[in-house]
C-alpha atoms as a PDB file:
ATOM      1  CA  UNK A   1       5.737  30.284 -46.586  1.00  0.00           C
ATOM      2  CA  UNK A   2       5.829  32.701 -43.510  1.00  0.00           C
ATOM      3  CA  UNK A   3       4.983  35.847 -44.237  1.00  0.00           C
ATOM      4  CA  UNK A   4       7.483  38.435 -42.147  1.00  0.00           C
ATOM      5  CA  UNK A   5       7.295  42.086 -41.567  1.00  0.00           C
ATOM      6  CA  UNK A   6       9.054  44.061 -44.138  1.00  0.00           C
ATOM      7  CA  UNK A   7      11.901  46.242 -42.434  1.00  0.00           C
ATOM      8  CA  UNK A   8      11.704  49.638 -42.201  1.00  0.00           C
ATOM      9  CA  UNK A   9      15.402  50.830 -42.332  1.00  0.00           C
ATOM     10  CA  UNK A  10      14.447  54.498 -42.157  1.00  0.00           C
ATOM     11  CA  UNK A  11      12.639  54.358 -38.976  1.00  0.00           C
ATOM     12  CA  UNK A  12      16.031  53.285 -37.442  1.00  0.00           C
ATOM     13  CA  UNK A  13      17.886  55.898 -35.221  1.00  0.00           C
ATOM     14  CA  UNK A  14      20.437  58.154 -37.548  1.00  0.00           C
ATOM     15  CA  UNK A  15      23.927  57.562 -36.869  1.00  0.00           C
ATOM     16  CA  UNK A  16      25.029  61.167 -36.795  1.00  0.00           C
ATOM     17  CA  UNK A  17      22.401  63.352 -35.308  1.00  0.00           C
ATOM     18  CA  UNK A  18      21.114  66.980 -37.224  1.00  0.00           C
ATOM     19  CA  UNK A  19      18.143  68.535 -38.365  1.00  0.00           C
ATOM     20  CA  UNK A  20      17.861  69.164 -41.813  1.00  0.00           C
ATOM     21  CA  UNK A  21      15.722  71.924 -43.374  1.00  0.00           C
ATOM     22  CA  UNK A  22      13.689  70.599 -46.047  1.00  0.00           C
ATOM     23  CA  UNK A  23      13.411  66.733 -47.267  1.00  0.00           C
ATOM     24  CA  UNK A  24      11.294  65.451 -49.907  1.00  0.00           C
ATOM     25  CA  UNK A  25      10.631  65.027 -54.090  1.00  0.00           C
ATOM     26  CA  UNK A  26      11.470  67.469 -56.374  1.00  0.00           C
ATOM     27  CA  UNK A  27      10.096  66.717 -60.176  1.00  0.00           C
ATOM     28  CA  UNK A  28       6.561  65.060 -59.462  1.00  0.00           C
ATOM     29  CA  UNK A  29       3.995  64.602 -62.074  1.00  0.00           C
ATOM     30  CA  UNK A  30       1.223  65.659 -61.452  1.00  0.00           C
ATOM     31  CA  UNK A  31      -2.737  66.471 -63.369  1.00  0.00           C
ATOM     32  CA  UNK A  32      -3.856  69.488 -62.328  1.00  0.00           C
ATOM     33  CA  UNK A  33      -6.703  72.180 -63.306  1.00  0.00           C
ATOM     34  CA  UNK A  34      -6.183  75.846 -63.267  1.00  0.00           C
ATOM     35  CA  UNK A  35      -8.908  78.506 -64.275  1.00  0.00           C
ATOM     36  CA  UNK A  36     -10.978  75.852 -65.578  1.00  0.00           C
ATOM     37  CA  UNK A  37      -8.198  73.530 -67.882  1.00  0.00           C
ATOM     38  CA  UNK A  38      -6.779  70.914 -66.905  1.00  0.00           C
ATOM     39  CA  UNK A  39      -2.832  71.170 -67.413  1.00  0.00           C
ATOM     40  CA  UNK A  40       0.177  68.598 -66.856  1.00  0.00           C
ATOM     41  CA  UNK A  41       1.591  70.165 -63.592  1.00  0.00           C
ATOM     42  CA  UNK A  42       4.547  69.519 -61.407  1.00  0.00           C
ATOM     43  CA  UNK A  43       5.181  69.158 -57.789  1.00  0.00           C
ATOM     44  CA  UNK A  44       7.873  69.406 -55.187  1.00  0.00           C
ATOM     45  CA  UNK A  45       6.617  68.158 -51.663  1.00  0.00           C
ATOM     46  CA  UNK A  46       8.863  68.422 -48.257  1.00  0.00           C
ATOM     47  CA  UNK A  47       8.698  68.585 -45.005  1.00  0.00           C
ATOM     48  CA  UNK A  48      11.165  69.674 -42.136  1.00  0.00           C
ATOM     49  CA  UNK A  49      13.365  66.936 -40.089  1.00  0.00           C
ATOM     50  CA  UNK A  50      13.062  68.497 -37.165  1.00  0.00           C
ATOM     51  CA  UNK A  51      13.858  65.331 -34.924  1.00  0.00           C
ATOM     52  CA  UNK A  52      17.427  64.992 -34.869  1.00  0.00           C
ATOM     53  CA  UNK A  53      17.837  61.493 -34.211  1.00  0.00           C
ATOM     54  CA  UNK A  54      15.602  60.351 -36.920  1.00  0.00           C
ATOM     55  CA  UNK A  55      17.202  59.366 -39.940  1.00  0.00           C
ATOM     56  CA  UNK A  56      14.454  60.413 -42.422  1.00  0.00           C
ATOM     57  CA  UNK A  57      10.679  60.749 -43.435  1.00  0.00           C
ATOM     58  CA  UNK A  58       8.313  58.909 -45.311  1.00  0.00           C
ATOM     59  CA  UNK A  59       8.289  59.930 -48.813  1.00  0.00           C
ATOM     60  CA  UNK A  60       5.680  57.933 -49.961  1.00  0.00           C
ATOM     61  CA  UNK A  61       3.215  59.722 -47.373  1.00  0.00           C
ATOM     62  CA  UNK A  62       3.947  62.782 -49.148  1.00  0.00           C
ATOM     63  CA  UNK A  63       3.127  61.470 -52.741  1.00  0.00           C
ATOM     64  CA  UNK A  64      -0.276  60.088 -51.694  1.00  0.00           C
ATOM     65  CA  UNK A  65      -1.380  62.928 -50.021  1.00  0.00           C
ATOM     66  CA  UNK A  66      -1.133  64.799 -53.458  1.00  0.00           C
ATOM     67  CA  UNK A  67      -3.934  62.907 -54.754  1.00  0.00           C
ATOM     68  CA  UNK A  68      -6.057  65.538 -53.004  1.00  0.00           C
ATOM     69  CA  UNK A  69      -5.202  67.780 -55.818  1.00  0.00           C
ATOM     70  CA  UNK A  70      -5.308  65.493 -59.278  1.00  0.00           C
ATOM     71  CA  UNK A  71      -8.091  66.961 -61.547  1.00  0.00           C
ATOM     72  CA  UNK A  72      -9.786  69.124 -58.834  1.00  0.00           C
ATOM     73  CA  UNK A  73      -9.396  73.195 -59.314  1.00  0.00           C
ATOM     74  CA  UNK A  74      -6.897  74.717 -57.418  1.00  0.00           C
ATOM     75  CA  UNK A  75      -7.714  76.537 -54.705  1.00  0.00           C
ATOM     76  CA  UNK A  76      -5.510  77.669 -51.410  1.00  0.00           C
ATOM     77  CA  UNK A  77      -8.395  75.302 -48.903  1.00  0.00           C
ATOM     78  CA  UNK A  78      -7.137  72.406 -51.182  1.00  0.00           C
ATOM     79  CA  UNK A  79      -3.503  73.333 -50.992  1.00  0.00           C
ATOM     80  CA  UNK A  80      -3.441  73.978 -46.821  1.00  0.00           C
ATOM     81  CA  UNK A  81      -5.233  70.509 -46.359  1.00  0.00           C
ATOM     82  CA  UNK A  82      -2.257  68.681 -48.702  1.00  0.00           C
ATOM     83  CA  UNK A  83      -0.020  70.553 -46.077  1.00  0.00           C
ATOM     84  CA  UNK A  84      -1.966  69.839 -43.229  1.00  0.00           C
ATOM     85  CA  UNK A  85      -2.218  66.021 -44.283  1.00  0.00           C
ATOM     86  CA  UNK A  86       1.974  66.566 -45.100  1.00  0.00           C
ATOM     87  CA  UNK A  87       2.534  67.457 -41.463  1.00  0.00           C
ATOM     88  CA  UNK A  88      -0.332  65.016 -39.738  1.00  0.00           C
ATOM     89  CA  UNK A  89       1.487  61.753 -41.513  1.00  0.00           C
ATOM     90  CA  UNK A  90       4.894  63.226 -40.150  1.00  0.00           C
ATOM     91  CA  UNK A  91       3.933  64.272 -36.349  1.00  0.00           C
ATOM     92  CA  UNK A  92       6.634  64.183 -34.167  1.00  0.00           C
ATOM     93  CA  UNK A  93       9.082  64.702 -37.176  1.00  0.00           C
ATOM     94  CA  UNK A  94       8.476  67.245 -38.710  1.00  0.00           C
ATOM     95  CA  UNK A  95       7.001  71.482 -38.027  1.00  0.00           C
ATOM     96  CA  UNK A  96       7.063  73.007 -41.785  1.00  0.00           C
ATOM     97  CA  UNK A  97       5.551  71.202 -44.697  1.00  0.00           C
ATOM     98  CA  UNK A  98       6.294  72.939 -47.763  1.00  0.00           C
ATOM     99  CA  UNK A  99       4.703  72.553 -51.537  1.00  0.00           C
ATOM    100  CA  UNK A 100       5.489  74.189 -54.878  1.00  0.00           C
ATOM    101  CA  UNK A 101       3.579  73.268 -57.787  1.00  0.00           C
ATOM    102  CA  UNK A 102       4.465  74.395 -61.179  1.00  0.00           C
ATOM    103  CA  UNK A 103       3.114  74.134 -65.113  1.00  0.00           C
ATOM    104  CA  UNK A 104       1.395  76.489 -67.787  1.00  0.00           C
ATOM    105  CA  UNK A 105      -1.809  78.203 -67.168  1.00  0.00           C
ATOM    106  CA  UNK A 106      -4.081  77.204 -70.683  1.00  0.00           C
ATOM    107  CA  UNK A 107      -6.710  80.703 -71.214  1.00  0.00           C
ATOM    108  CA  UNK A 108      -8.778  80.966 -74.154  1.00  0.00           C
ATOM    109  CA  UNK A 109      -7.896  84.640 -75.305  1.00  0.00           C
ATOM    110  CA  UNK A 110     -10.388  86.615 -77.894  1.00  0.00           C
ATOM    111  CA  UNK A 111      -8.880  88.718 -80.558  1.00  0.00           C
ATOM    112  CA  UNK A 112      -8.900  92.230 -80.371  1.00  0.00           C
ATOM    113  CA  UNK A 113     -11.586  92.876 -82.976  1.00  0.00           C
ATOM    114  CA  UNK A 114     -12.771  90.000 -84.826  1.00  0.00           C
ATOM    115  CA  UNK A 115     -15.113  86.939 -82.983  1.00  0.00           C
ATOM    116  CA  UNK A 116     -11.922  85.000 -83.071  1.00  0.00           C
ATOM    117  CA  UNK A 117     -10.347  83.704 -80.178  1.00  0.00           C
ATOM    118  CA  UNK A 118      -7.223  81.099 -78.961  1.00  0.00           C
ATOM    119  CA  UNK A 119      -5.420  79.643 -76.498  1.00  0.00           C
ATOM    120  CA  UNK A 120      -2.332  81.409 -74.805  1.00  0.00           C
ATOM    121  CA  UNK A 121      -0.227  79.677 -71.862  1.00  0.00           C
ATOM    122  CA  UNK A 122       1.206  81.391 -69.063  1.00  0.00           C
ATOM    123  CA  UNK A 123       3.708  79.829 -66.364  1.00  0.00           C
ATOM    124  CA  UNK A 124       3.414  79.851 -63.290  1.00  0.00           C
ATOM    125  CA  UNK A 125       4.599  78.822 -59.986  1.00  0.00           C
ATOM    126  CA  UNK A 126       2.934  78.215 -56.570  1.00  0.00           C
ATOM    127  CA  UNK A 127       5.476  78.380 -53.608  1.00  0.00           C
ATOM    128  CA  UNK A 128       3.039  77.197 -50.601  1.00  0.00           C
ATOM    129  CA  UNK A 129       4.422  76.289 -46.760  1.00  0.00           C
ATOM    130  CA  UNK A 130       3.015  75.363 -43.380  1.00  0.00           C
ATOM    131  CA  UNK A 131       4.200  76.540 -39.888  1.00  0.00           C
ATOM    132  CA  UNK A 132       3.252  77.732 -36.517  1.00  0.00           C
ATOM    133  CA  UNK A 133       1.868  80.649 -38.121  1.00  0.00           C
ATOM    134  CA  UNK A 134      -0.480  79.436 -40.888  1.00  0.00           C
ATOM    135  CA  UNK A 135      -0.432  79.284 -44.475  1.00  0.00           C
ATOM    136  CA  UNK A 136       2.127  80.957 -46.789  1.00  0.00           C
ATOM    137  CA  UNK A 137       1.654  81.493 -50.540  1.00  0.00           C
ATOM    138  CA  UNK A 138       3.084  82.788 -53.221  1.00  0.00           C
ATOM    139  CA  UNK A 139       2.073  82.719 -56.874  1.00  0.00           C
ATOM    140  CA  UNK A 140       4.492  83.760 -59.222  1.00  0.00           C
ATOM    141  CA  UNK A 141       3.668  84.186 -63.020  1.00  0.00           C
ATOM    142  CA  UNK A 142       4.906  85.041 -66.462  1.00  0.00           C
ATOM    143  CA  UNK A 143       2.807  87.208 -68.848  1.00  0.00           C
ATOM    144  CA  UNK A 144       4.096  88.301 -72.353  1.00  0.00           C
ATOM    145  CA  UNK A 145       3.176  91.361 -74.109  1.00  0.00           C
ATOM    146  CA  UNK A 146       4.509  93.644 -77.214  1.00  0.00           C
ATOM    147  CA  UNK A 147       6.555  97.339 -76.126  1.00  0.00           C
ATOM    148  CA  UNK A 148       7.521  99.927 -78.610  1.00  0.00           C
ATOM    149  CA  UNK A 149      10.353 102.035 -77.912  1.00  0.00           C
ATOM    150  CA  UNK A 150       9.027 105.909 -77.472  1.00  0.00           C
ATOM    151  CA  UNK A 151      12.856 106.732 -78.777  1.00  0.00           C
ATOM    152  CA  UNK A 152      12.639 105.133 -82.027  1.00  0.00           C
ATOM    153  CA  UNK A 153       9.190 105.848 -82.530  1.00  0.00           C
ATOM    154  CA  UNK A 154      10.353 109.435 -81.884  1.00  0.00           C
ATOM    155  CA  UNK A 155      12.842 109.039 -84.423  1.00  0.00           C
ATOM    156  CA  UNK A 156      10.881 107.628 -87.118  1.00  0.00           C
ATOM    157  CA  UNK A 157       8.258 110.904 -87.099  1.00  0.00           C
ATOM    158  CA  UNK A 158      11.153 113.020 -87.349  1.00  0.00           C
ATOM    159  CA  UNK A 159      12.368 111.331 -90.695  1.00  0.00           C
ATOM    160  CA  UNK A 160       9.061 111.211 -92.123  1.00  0.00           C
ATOM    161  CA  UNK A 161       8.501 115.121 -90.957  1.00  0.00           C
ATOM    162  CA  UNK A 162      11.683 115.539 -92.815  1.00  0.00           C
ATOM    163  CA  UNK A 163      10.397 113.859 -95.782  1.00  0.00           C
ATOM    164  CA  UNK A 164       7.013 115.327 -96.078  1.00  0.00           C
ATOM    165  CA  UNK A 165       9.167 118.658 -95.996  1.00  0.00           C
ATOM    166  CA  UNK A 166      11.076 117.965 -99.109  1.00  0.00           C
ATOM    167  CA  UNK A 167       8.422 116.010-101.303  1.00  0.00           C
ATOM    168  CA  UNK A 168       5.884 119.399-100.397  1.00  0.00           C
ATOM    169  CA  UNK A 169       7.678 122.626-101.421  1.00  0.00           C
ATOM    170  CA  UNK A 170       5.382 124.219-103.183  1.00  0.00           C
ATOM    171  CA  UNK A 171       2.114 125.771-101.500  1.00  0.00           C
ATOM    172  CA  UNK A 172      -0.390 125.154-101.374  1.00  0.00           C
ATOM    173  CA  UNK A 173      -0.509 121.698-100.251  1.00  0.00           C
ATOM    174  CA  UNK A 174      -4.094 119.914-100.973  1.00  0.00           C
ATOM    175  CA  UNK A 175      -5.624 117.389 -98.730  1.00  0.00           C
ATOM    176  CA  UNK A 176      -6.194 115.036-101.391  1.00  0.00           C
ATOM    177  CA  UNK A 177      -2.293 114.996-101.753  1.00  0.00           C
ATOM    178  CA  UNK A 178      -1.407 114.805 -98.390  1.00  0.00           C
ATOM    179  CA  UNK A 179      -3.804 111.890 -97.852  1.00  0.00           C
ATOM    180  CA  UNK A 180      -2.017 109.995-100.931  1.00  0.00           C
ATOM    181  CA  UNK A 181       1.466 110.723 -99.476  1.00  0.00           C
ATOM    182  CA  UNK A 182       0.614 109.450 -96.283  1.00  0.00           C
ATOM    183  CA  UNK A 183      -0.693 106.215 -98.246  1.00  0.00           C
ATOM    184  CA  UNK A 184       2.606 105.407 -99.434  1.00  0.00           C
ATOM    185  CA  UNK A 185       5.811 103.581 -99.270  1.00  0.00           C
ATOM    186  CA  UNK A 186       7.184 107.482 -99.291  1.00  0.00           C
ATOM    187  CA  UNK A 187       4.676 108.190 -96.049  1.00  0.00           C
ATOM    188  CA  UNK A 188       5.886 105.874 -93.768  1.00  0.00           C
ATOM    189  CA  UNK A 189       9.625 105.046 -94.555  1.00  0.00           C
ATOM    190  CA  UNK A 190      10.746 104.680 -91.308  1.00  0.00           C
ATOM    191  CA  UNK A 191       9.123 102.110 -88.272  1.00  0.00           C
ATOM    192  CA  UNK A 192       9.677 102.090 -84.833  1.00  0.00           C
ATOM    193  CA  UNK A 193      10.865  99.160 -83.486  1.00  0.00           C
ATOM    194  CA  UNK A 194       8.864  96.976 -80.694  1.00  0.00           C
ATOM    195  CA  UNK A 195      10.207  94.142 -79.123  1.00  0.00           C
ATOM    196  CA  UNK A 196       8.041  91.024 -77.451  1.00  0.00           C
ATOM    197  CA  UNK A 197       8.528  91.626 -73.818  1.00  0.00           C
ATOM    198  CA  UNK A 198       7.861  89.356 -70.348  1.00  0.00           C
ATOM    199  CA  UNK A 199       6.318  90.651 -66.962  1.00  0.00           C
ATOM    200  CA  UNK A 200       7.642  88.045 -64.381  1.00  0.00           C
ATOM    201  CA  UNK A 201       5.673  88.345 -61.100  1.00  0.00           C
ATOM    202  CA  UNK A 202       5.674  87.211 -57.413  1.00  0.00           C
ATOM    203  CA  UNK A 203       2.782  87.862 -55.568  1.00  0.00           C
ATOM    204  CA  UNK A 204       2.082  87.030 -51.844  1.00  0.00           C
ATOM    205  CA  UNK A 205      -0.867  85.520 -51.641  1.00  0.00           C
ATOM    206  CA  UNK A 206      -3.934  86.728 -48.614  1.00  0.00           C
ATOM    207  CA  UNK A 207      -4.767  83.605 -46.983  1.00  0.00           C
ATOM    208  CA  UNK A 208      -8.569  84.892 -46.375  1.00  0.00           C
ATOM    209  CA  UNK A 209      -9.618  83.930 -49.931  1.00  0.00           C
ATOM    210  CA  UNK A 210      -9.589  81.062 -51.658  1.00  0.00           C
ATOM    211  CA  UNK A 211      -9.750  81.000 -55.042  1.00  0.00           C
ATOM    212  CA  UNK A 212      -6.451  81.304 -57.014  1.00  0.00           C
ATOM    213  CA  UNK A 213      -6.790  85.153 -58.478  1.00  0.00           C
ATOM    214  CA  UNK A 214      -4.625  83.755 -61.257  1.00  0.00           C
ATOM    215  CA  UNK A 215      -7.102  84.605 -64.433  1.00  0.00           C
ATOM    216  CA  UNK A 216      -7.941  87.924 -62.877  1.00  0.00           C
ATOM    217  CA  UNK A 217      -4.039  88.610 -62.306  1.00  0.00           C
ATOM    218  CA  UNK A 218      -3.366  87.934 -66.189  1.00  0.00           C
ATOM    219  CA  UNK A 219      -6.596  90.113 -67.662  1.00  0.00           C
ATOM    220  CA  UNK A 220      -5.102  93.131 -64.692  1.00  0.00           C
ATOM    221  CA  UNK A 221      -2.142  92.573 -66.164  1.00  0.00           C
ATOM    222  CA  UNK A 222      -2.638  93.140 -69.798  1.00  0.00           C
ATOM    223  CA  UNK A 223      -5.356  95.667 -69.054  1.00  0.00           C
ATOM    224  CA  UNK A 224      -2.949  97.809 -67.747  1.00  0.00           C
ATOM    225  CA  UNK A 225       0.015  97.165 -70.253  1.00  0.00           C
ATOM    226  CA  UNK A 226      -1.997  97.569 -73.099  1.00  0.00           C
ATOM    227  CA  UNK A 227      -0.779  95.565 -75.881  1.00  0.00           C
ATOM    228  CA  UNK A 228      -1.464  91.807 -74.323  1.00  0.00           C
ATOM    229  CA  UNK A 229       0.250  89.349 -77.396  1.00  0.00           C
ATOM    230  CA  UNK A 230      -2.396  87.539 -79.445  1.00  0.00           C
ATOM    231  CA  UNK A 231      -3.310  84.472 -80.822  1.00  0.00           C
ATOM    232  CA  UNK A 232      -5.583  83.963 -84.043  1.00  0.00           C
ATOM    233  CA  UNK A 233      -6.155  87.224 -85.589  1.00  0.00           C
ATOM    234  CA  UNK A 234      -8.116  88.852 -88.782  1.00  0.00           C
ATOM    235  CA  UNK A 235      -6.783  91.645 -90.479  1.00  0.00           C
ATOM    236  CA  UNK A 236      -8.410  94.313 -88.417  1.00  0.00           C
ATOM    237  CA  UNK A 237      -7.025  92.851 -85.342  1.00  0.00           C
ATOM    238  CA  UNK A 238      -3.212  93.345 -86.436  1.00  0.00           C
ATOM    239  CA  UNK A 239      -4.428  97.225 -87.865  1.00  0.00           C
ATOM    240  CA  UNK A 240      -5.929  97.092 -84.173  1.00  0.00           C
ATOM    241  CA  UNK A 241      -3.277  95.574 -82.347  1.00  0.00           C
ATOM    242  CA  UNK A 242      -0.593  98.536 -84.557  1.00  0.00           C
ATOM    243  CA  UNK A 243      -3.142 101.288 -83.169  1.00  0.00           C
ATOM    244  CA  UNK A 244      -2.645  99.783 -79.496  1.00  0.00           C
ATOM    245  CA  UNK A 245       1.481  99.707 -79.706  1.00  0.00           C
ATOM    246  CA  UNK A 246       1.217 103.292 -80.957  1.00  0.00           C
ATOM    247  CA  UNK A 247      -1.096 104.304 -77.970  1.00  0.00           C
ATOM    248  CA  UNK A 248       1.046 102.511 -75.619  1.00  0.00           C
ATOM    249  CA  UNK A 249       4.659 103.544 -75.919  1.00  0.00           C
ATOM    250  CA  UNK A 250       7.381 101.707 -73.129  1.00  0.00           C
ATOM    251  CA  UNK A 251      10.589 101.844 -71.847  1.00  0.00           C
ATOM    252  CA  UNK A 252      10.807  98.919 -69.514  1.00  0.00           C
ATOM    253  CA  UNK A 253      10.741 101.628 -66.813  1.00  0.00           C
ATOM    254  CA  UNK A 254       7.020 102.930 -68.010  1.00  0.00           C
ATOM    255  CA  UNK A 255       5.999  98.857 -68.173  1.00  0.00           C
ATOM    256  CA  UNK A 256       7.012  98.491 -64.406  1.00  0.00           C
ATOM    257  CA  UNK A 257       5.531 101.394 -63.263  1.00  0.00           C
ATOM    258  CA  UNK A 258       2.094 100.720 -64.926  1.00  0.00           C
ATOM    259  CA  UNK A 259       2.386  97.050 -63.368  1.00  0.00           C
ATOM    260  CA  UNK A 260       3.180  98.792 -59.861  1.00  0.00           C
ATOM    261  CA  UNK A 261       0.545 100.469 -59.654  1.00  0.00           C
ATOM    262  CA  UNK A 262      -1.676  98.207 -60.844  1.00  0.00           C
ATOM    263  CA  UNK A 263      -0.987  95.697 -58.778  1.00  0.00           C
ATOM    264  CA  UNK A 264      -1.347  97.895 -55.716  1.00  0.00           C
ATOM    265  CA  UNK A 265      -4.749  97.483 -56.587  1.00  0.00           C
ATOM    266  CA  UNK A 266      -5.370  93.917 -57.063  1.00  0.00           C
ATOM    267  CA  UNK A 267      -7.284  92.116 -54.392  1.00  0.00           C
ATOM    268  CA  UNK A 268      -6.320  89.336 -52.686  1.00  0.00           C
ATOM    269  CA  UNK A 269      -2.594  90.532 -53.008  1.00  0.00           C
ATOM    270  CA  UNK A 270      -0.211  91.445 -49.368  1.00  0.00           C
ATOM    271  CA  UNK A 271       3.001  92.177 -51.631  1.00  0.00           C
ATOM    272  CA  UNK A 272       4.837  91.970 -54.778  1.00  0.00           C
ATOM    273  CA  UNK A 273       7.752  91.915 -56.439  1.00  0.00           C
ATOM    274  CA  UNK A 274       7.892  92.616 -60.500  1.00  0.00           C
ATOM    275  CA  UNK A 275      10.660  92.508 -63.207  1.00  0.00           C
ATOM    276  CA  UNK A 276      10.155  93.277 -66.819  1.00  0.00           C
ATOM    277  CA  UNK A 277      12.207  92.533 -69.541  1.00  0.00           C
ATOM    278  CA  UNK A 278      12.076  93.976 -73.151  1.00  0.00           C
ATOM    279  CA  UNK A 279      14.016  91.912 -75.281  1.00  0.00           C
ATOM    280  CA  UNK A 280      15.496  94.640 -77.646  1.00  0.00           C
ATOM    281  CA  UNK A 281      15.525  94.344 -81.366  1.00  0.00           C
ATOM    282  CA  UNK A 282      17.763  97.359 -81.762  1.00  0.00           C
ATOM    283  CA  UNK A 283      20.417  96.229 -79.099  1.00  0.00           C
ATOM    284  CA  UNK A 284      21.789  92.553 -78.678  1.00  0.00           C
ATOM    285  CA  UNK A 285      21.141  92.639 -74.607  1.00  0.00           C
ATOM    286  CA  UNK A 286      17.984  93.179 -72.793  1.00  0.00           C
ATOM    287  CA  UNK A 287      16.272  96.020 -70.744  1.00  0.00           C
ATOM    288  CA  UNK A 288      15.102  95.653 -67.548  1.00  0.00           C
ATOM    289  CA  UNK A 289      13.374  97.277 -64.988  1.00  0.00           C
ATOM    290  CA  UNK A 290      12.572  95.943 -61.450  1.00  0.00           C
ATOM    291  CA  UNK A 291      10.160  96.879 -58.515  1.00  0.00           C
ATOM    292  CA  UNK A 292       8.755  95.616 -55.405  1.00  0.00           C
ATOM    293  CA  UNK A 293       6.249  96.636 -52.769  1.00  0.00           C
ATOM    294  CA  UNK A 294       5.522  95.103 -49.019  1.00  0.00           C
ATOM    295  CA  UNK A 295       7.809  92.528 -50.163  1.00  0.00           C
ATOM    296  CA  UNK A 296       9.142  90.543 -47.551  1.00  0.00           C
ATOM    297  CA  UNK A 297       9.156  86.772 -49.077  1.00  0.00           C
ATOM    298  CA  UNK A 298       8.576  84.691 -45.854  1.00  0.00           C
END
């Protein structure tokens, strides 16, 4: 049997001549390791059609190249020579090669306390393109944490203020009482409320380092906030973890200021652009607060 060249329909001329922005796969599979772990990630790989009379790329180029990055740590070296190897397969075709990649970050986080320790995942996104002008990142990232409202907790001292006041009328009041009151169900009748809360973040990326500052972003992050959520806990942990929500009062507005600044300080970061959202357990909607700085998402 004669063995004839398969046909390459897309390397035919396009019938109605354009550009077009962005062509690839959206919804790849894709092994990858982050801080150490190795996590079931997800890719989207493109490149521009920049010759108009072409009528389109070769995907499969694109999917092979992404080998580069199954099992190996990611790093922004790795990433620019997927996008380098992107734009060398499609010369002539194409200028921009763009790659997001997208999954949750596994850490191993220890307990307050206690020796114990678990895992915690955070998601995360990595917007990277190629042009003209070099490397583009941007690492966006979801970190949870616990906020207690400085209102109600305002509120609650004021009722039991109220109630120490009527269950001590007569003087003079010994400590050995007091210390018993405080003990009780009649001590503490009122709570304030706290809420689990999210930190969303998009960070641009320097393009002088390498490594992806995505562990050292999480531990700034919950350094600063205070009251990081936990995973397997003793006893004196949660009494801990109560002392750090009572240290740490927010309104969403305090949580995005103390992430401003912050991240001002971060290395390895040109800009940023925050929103944090306290899921209220008083109210049936959400606060938010929002902030940005050098942000200029290229």
């Amino acid at each position: 049997m004669d063995k004839h060249p398969l046909e390459d329909i897309a390397a035919a001329p396009s019938t109605r001549l354009g550009t077009l922005n962005w062509v690839g796969m959206e919804g790849i599979a894709l092994p990858l390791k982050v801080a150490g772990q190795a996590i079931a990630g997800r890719a989207s790989a493109g490149v521009s059609l920049d010759d108009p009379t072409a009528r389109g790329i070769h995907m499969s180029r694109l999917y092979l190249a992404l080998a580069e990055l199954e099992g190996q740590e990611l790093s922004l070296s790795r990433l620019a020579a997927v996008l380098d190897a992107f734009l060398a397969s499609h010369r002539g075709l194409a200028h921009q090669a763009f790659l997001d990649l997208e999954g949750e970050a596994l850490l191993r986080r220890p307990a307050l306390i206690s020796p114990l320790s678990g895992w915690k995942t955070y998601p995360f996104t990595l917007r990277c393109r190629r042009d003209a002008l070099g490397l583009h990142a941007i690492l966006e990232v979801s970190v949870g944490y616990s906020s207690t409202c400085p209102c109600s907790a305002a509120l609650a001292r004021q009722l039991i203020q109220q109630a120490f006041a009527e269950d001590f009328t007569e003087m003079p009041v010994t400590r050995e009482a007091v210390h018993a009151w405080l003990g009780s169900d009649q001590g503490v009748l009122a709570t304030p409320h706290s809420q689990r809360s999210q930190a969303h973040l998009a960070l641009r990326l320097a393009i002088d380092g390498d490594a992806l500052p995505l562990l050292a972003l999480v531990d700034r992050v919950e350094r600063s906030l205070g009251t990081a959520l936990q995973t397997a806990v003793k006893r004196v942990d949660e009494q801990a973890f109560a002392l750090a929500n009572g240290q740490n009062l927010m309104f969403c507005e305090d949580a995005a200021r103390r992430l401003h600044h912050s991240l001002r300080e971060q290395p390895g970061i040109e800009g940023f652009s925050l929103r944090v959202v306290h899921a209220e357990s008083l109210h049936a909607h959400d606060a938010v607060a929002r902030s940005q700085w050098n942000w200029q998402q290229a």
